[in-house]
Protein backbone atom coordinates (compact mmCIF):
# COMPACT_ATOMS: atom_id res chain seq x y z
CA UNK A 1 -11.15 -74.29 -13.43
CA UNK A 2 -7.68 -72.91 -13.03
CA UNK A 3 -4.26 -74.74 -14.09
CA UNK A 4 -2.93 -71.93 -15.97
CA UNK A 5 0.21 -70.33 -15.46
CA UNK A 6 0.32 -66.40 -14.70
CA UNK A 7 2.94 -66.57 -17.81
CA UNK A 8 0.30 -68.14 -20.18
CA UNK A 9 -2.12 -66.16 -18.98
CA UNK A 10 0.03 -62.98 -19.70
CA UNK A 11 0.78 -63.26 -22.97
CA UNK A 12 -3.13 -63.40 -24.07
CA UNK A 13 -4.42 -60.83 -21.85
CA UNK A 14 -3.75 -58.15 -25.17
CA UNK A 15 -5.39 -60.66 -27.42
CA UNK A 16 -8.35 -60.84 -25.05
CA UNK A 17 -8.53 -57.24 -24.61
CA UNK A 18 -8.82 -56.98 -28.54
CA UNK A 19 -11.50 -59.95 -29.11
CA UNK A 20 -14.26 -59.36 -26.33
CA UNK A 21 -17.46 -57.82 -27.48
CA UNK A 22 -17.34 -54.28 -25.82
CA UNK A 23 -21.22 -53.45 -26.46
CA UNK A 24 -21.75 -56.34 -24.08
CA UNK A 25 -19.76 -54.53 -21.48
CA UNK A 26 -22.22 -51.55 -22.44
CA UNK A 27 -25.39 -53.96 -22.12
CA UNK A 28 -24.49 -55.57 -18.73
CA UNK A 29 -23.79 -52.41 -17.15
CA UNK A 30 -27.09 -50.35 -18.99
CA UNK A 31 -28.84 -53.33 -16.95
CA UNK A 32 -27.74 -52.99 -13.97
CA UNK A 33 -29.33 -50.85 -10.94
CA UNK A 34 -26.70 -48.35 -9.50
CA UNK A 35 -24.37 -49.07 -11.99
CA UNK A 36 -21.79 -46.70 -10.52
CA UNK A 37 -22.09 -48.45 -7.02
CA UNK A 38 -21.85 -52.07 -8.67
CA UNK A 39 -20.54 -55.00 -7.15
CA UNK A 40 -18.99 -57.47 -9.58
CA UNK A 41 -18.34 -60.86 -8.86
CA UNK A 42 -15.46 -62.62 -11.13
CA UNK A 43 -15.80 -66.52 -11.27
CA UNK A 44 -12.37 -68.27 -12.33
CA UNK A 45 -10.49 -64.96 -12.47
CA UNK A 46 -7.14 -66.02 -12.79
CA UNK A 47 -4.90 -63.35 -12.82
CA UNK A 48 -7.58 -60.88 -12.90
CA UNK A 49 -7.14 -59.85 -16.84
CA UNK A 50 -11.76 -60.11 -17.34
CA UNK A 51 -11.82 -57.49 -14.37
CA UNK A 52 -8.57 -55.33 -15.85
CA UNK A 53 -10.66 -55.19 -19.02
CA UNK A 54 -14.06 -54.32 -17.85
CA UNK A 55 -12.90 -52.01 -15.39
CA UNK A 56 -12.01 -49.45 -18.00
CA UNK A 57 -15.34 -49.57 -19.36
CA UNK A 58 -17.45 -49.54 -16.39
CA UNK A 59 -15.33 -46.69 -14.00
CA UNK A 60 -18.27 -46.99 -11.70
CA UNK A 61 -17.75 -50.68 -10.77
CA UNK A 62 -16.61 -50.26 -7.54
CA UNK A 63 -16.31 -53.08 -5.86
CA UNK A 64 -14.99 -56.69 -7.26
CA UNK A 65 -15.05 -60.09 -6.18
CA UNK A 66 -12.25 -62.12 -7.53
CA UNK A 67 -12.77 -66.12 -7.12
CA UNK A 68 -10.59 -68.71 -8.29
CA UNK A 69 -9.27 -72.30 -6.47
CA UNK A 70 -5.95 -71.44 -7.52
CA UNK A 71 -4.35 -69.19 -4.40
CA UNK A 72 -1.52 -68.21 -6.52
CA UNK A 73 -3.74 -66.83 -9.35
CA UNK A 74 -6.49 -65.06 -6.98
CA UNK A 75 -3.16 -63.56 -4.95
CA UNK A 76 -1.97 -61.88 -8.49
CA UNK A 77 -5.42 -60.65 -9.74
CA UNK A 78 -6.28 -59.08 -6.01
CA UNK A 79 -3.15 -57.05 -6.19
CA UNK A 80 -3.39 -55.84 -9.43
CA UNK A 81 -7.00 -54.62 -9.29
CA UNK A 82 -6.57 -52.88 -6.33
CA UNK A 83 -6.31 -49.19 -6.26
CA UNK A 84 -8.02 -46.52 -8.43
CA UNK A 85 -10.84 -46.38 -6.46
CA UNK A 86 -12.00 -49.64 -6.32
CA UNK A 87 -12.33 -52.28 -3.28
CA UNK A 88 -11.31 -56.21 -3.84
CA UNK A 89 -11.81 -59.04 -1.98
CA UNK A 90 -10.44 -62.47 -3.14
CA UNK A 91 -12.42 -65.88 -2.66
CA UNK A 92 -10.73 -68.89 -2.77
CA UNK A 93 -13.12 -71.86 -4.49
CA UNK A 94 -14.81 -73.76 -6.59
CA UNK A 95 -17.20 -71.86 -8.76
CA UNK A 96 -19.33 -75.12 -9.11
CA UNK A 97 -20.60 -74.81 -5.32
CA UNK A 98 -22.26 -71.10 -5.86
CA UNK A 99 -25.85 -71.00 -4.90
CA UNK A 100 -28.28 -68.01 -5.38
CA UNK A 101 -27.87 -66.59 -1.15
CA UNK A 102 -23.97 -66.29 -2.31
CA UNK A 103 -24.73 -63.95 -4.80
CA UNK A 104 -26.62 -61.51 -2.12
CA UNK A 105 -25.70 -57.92 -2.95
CA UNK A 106 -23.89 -59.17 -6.47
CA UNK A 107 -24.98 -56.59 -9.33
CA UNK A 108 -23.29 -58.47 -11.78
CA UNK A 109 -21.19 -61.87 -12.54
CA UNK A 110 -18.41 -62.40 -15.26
CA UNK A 111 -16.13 -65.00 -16.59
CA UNK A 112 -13.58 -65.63 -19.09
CA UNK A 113 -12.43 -68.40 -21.08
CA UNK A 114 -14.46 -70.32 -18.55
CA UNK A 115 -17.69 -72.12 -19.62
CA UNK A 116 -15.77 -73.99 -22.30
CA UNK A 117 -14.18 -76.03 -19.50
CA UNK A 118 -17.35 -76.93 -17.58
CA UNK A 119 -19.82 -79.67 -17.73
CA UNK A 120 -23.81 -79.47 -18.75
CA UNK A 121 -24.34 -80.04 -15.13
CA UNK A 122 -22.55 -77.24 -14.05
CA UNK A 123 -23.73 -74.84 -16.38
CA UNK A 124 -27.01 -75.61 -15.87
CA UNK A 125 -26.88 -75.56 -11.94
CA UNK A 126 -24.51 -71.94 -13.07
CA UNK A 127 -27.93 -70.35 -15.08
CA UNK A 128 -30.05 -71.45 -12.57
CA UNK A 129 -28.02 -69.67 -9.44
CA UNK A 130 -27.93 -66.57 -11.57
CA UNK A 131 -31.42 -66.43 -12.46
CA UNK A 132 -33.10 -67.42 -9.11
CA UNK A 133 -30.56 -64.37 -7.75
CA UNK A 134 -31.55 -62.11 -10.46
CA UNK A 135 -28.00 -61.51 -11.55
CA UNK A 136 -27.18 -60.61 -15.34
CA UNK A 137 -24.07 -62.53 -16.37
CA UNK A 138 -21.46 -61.67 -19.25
CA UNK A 139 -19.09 -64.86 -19.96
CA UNK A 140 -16.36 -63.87 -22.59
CA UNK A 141 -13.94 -66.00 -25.13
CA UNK A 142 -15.34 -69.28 -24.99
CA UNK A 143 -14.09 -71.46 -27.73
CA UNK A 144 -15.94 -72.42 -30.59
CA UNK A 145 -13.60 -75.10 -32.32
CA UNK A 146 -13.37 -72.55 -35.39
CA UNK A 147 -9.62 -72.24 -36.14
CA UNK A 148 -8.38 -70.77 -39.75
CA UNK A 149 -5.16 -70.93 -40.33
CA UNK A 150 -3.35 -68.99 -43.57
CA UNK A 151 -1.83 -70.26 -45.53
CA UNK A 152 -3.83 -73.22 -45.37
CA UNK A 153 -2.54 -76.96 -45.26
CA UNK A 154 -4.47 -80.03 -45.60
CA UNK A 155 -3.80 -81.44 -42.58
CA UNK A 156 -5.51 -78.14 -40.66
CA UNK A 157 -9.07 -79.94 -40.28
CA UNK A 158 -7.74 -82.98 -38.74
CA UNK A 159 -5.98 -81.28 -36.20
CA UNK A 160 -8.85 -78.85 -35.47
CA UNK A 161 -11.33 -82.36 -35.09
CA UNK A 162 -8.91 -83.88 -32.80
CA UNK A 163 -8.62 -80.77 -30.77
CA UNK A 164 -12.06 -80.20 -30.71
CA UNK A 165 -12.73 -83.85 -29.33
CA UNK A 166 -10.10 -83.16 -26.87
CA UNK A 167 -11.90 -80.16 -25.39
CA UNK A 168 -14.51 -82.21 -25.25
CA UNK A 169 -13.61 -84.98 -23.27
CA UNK A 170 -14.01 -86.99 -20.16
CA UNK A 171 -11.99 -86.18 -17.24
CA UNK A 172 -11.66 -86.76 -13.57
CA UNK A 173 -15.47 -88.16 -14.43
CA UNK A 174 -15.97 -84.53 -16.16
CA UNK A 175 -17.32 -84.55 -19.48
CA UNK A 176 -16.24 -81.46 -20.64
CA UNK A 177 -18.33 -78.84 -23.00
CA UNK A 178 -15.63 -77.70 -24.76
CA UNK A 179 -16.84 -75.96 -28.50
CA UNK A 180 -20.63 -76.68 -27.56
CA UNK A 181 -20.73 -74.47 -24.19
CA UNK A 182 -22.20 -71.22 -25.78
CA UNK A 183 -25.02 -73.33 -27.09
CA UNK A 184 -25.65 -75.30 -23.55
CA UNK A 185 -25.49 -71.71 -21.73
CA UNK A 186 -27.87 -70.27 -24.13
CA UNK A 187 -30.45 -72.85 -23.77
CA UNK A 188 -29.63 -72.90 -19.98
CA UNK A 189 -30.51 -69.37 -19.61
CA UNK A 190 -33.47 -69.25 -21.90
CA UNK A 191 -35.07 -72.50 -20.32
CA UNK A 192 -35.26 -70.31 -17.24
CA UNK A 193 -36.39 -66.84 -19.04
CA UNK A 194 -32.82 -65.19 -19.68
CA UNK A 195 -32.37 -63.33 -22.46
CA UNK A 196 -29.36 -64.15 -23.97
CA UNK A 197 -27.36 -62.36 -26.53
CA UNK A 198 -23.93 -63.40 -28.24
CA UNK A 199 -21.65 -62.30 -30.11
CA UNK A 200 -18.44 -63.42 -31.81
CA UNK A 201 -14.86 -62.63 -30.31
CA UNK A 202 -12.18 -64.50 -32.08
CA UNK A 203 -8.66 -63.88 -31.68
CA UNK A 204 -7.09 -62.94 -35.10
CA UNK A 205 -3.34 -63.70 -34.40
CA UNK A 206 -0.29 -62.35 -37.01
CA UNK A 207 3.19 -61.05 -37.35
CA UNK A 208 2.37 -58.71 -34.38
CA UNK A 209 1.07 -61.67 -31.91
CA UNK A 210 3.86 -63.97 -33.04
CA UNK A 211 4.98 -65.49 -29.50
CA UNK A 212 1.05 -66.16 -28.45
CA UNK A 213 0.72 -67.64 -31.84
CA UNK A 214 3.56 -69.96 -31.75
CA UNK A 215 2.69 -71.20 -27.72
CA UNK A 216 -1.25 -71.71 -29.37
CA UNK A 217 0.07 -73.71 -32.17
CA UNK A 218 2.01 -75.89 -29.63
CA UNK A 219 -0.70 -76.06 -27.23
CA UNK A 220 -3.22 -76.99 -30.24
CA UNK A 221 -1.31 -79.53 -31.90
CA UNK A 222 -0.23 -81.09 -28.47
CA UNK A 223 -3.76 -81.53 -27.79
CA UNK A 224 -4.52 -83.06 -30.80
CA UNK A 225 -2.02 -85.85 -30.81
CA UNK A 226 -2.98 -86.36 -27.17
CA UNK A 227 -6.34 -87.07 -28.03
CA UNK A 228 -5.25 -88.87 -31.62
CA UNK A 229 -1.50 -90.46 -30.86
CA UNK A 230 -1.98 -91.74 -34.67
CA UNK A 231 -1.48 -87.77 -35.19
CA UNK A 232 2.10 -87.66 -33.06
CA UNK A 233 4.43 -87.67 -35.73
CA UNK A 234 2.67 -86.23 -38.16
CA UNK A 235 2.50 -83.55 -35.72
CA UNK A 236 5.92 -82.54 -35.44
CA UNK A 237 6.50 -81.85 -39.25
CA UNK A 238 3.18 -80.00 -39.24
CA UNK A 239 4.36 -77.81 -35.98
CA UNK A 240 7.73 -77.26 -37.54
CA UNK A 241 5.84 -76.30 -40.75
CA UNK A 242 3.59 -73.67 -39.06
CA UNK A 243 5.86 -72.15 -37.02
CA UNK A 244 8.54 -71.42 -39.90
CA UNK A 245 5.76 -70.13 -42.12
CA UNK A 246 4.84 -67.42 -39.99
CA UNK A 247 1.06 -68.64 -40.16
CA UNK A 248 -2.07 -65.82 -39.54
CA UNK A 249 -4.66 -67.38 -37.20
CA UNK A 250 -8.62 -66.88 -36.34
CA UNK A 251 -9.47 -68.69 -33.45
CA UNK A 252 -13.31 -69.05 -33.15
CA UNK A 253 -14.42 -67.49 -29.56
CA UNK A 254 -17.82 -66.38 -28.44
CA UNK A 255 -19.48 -63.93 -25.86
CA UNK A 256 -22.47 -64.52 -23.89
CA UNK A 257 -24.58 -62.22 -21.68
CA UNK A 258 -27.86 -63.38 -20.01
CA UNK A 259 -29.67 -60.47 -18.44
CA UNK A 260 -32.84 -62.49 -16.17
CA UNK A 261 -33.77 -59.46 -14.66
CA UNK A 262 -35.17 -58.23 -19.07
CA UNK A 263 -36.79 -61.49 -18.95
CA UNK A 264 -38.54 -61.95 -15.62
């Protein structure tokens, strides 16, 4: 679930920061016993920017496990959560083979940016590991396939639909979830007696965000003409376009914590 480079993944830590729902941070820790001796476990941390952000809500967590399958990425978040108080230890793996024994002594699990890359399969097998273990889960920014762009231009919904069909597609044998993963997690959790409660957290990108929104307007269009080619050339005008216009974007995210311990 990794692939991202630490510089990427740099530049929209702030914007992260900004657009996750903090009274979910307040939720999942109100319902969690010993919430100042918690143990969190971060699934595809990357460079560890979901367990900066938490961390200075919930002082008390004080211990974190940090897994990714990229060694480079789960060596940067390790050393930058360490200190202040707080124990780490990294796991290098897949997040797709947890099962409910691994989560043994786990008050709480958290992602980012994640479930929007997964499959139904996996989030399914995901809710049911946290439920049988009885751990609440709080997944933030997962992409809704809302973008608004200002000023507006008429070719901004076919870019968005190709885009959105790219983060849905098949790969590796993967049929990604893309902008419908809040919805499959929600009915995952809540076929199993979660409660689930979201909440929007869209990134709202201007003058002050201009480098993140100029490498997002690449990395959207890009993705759109990779999924449509027909869109390739129409593509570069439209980039050029955008990024001389010094465009304001909203791009649709949503936050998702299932507490099964409220429902059980």
């Amino acid at each position: 679930m990794s692939g991202f480079s630490p510089d990427w993944l740099a530049l929209r830590e702030p914007a992260d920061a900004a657009a996750r729902a903090d009274d979910l941070a307040g939720l999942l820790r109100d319902n969690v016993g010993e919430p100042d001796r918690a143990v969190i476990r971060d699934l595809g941390c990357g460079t560890g920017s979901m367990g900066r952000w938490l961390r200075e809500r919930w002082p008390g967590a004080r211990h974190w496990i940090l897994q990714d399958r990229d060694p480079g990425l789960l060596a940067l978040a390790g050393a930058s959560m360490t200190g202040q108080g707080v124990t780490v230890e990294t796991r290098l793996g897949d997040l797709t083979g947890l099962r409910p024994a691994d989560l043994e002594g786990t008050s709480a699990v958290t992602a980012s940016a994640l479930l929007d890359l997964l499959t139904t399969s996996e989030v399914e097998a995901l809710a049911a590991t946290c439920v049988a273990a009885g751990v609440p889960a709080l997944f933030t920014l997962s992409v809704t396939g809302r973008v608004d762009l200002d000023p507006a231009d008429p070719l901004d919904a076919e870019f968005e639909a190709a885009f959105n069909a790219h983060q849905r597609r098949e790969t590796g044998g993967r049929h990604l979830l893309g902008p419908d993963a809040v919805e499959a997690a929600t009915v995952a959790f809540r076929r199993r007696g979660a409660e689930v409660v979201t909440r929007p957290s869209p990134w709202r990108l201007g003058p002050d965000q201009a480098a993140l929104t100029a490498e997002w307007l690449r990395g959207w269009v890009g993705a759109a003409c990779e999924q449509e080619p027909a869109l390739a050339e129409a593509g570069e005008r439209y980039l050029r376009g955008r990024l001389a216009a010094g465009v304001r974007v909203t791009v649709g995210h949503a936050d998702l914590l299932a507490l099964p311990g409220a429902a059980a």
